[in-house]
N, C-alpha and C. Protein backbone atom coordinates (compact mmCIF):
# COMPACT_ATOMS: atom_id res chain seq x y z
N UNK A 1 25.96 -56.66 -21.82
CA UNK A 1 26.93 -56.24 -20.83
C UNK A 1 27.64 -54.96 -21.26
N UNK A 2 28.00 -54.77 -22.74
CA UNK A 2 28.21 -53.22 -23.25
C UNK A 2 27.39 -52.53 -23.17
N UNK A 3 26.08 -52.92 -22.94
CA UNK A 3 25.06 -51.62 -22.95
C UNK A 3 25.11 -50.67 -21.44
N UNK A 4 25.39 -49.59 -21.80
CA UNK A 4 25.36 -48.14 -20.49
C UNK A 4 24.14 -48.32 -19.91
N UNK A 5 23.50 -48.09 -21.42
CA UNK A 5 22.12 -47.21 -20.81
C UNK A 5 21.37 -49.14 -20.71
N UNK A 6 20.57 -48.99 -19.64
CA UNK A 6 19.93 -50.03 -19.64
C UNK A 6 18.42 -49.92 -20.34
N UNK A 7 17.74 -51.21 -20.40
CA UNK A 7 16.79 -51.25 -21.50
C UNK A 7 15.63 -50.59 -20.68
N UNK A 8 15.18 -50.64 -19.78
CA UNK A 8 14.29 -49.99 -19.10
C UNK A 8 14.72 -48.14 -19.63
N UNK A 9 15.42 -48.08 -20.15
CA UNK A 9 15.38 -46.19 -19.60
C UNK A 9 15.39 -46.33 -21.22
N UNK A 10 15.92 -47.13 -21.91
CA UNK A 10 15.98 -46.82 -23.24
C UNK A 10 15.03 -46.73 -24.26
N UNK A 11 13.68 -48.03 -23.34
CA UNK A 11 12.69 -47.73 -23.97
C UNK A 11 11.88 -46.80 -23.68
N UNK A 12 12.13 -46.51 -22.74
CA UNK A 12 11.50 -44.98 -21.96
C UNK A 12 11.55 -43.77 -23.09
N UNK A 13 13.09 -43.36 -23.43
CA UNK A 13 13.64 -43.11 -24.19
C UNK A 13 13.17 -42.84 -26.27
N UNK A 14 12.74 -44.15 -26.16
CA UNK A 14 12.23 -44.35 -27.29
C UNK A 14 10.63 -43.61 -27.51
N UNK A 15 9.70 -44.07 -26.32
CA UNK A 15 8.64 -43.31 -26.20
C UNK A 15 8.36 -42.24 -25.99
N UNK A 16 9.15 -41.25 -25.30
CA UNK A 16 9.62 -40.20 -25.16
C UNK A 16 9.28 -39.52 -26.74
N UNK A 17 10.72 -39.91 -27.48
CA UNK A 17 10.93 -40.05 -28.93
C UNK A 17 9.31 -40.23 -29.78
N UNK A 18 8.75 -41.47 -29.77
CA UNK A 18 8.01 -41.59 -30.76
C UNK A 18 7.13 -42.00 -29.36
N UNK A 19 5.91 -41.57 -28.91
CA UNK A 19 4.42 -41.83 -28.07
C UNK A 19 3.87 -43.23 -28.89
N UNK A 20 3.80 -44.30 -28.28
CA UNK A 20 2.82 -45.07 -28.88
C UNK A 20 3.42 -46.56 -28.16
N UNK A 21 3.25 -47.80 -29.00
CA UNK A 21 3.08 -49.28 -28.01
C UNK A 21 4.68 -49.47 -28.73
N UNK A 22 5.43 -50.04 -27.93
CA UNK A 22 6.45 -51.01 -28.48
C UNK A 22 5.99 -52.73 -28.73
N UNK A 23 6.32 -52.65 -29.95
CA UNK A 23 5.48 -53.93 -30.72
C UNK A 23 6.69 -55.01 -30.76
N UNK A 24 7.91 -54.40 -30.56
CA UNK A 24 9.45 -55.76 -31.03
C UNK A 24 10.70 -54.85 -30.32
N UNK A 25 11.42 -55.21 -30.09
CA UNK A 25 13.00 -54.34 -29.91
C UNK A 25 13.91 -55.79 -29.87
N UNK A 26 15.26 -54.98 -29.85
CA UNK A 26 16.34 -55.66 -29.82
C UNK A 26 17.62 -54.83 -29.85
N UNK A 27 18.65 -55.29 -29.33
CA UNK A 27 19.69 -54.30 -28.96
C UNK A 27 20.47 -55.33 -30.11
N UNK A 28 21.14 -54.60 -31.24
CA UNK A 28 22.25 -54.70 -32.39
C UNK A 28 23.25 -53.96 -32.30
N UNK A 29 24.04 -54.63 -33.45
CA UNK A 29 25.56 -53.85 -33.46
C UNK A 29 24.69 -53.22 -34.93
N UNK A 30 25.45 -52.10 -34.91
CA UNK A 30 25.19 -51.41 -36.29
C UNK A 30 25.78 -50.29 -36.00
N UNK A 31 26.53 -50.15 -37.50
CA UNK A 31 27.66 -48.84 -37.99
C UNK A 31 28.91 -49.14 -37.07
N UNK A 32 28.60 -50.26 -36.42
CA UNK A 32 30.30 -50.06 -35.26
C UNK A 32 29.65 -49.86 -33.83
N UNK A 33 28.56 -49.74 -33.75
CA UNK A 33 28.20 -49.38 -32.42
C UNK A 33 27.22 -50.28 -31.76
N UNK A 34 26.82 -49.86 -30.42
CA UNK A 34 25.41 -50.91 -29.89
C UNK A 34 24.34 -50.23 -29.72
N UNK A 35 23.37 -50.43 -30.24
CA UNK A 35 21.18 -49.54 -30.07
C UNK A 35 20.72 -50.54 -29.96
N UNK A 36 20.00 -50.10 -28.92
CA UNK A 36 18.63 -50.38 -28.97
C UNK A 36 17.72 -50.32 -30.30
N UNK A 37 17.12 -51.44 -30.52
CA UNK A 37 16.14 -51.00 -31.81
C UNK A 37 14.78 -51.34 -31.83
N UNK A 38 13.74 -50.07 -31.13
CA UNK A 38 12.31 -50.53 -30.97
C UNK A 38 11.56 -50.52 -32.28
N UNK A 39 11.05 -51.48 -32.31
CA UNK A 39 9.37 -51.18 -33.02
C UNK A 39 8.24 -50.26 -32.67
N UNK A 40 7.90 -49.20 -33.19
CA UNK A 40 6.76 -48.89 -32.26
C UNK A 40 5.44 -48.33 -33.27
N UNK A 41 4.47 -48.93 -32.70
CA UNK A 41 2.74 -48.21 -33.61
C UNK A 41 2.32 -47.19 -33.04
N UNK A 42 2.36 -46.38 -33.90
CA UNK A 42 1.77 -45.13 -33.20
C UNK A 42 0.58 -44.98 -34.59
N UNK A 43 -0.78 -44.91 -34.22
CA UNK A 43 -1.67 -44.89 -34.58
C UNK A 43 -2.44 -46.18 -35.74
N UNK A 44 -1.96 -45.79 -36.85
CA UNK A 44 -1.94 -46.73 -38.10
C UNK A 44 -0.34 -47.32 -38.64
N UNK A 45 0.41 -46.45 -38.28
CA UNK A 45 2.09 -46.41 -38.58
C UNK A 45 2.48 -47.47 -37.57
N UNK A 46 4.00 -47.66 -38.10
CA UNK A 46 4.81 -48.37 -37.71
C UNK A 46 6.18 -47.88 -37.70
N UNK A 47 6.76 -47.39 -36.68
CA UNK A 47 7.92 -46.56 -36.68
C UNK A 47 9.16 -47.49 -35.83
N UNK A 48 10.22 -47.15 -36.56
CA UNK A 48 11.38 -47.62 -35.74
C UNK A 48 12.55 -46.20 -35.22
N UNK A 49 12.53 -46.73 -34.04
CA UNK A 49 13.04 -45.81 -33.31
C UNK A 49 14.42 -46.62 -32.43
N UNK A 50 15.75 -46.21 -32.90
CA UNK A 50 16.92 -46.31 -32.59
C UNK A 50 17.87 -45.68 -31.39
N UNK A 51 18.01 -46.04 -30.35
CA UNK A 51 18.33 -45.35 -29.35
C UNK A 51 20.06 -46.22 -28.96
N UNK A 52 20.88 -45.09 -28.93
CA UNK A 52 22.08 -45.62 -28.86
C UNK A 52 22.74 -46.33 -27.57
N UNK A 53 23.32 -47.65 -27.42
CA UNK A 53 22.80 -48.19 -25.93
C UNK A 53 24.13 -47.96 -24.92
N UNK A 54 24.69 -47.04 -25.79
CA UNK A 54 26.28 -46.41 -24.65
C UNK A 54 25.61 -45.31 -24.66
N UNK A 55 25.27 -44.03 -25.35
CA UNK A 55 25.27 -42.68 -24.87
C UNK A 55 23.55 -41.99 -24.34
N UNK A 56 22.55 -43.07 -25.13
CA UNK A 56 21.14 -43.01 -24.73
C UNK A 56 20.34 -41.88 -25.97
N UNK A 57 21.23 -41.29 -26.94
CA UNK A 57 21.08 -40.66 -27.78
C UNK A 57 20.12 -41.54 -29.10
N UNK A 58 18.87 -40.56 -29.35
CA UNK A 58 18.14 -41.63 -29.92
C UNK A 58 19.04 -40.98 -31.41
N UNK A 59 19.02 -42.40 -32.52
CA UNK A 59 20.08 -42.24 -33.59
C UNK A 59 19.34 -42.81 -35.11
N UNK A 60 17.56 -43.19 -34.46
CA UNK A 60 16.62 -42.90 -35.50
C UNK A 60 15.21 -42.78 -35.25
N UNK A 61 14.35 -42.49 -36.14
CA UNK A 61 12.83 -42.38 -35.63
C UNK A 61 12.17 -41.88 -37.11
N UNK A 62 12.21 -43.25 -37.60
CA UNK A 62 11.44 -43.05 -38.90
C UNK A 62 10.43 -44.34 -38.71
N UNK A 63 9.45 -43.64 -39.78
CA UNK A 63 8.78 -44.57 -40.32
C UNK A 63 9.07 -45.97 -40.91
N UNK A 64 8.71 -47.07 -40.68
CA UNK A 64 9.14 -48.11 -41.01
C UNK A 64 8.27 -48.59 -42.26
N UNK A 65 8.85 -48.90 -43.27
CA UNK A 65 8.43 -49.72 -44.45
C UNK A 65 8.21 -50.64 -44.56
């Protein structure tokens, strides 16, 4: 119900960000705030990509370990 941006545009958002399948997400609190937090495979990798769920600002896109 805090989330602005809704999950449809956010994962949009995310792919945008990183091209490839969303494999998991979930919207968390973290640092004080609310994201979106996708999983996504892009090729052999596994990347997480953080999209902030008030301003739509993606707030990571790394490789996942």
């Amino acid at each position: 119900a805090q989330a602005a941006v809704p999950f449809a545009r956010a994962q949009e958002l995310a792919l945008a960000a990183r091209p490839g399948e969303v494999r998991e997400w979930e919207l968390e609190r973290e640092h004080g705030g609310l994201r979106y937090s996708f999983d996504i495979a892009a090729g052999t990798n596994l990347y997480e990509v953080g999209v902030d769920a008030v301003s739509g600002e993606i707030v990571e896109n790394d490789l996942d370990h």
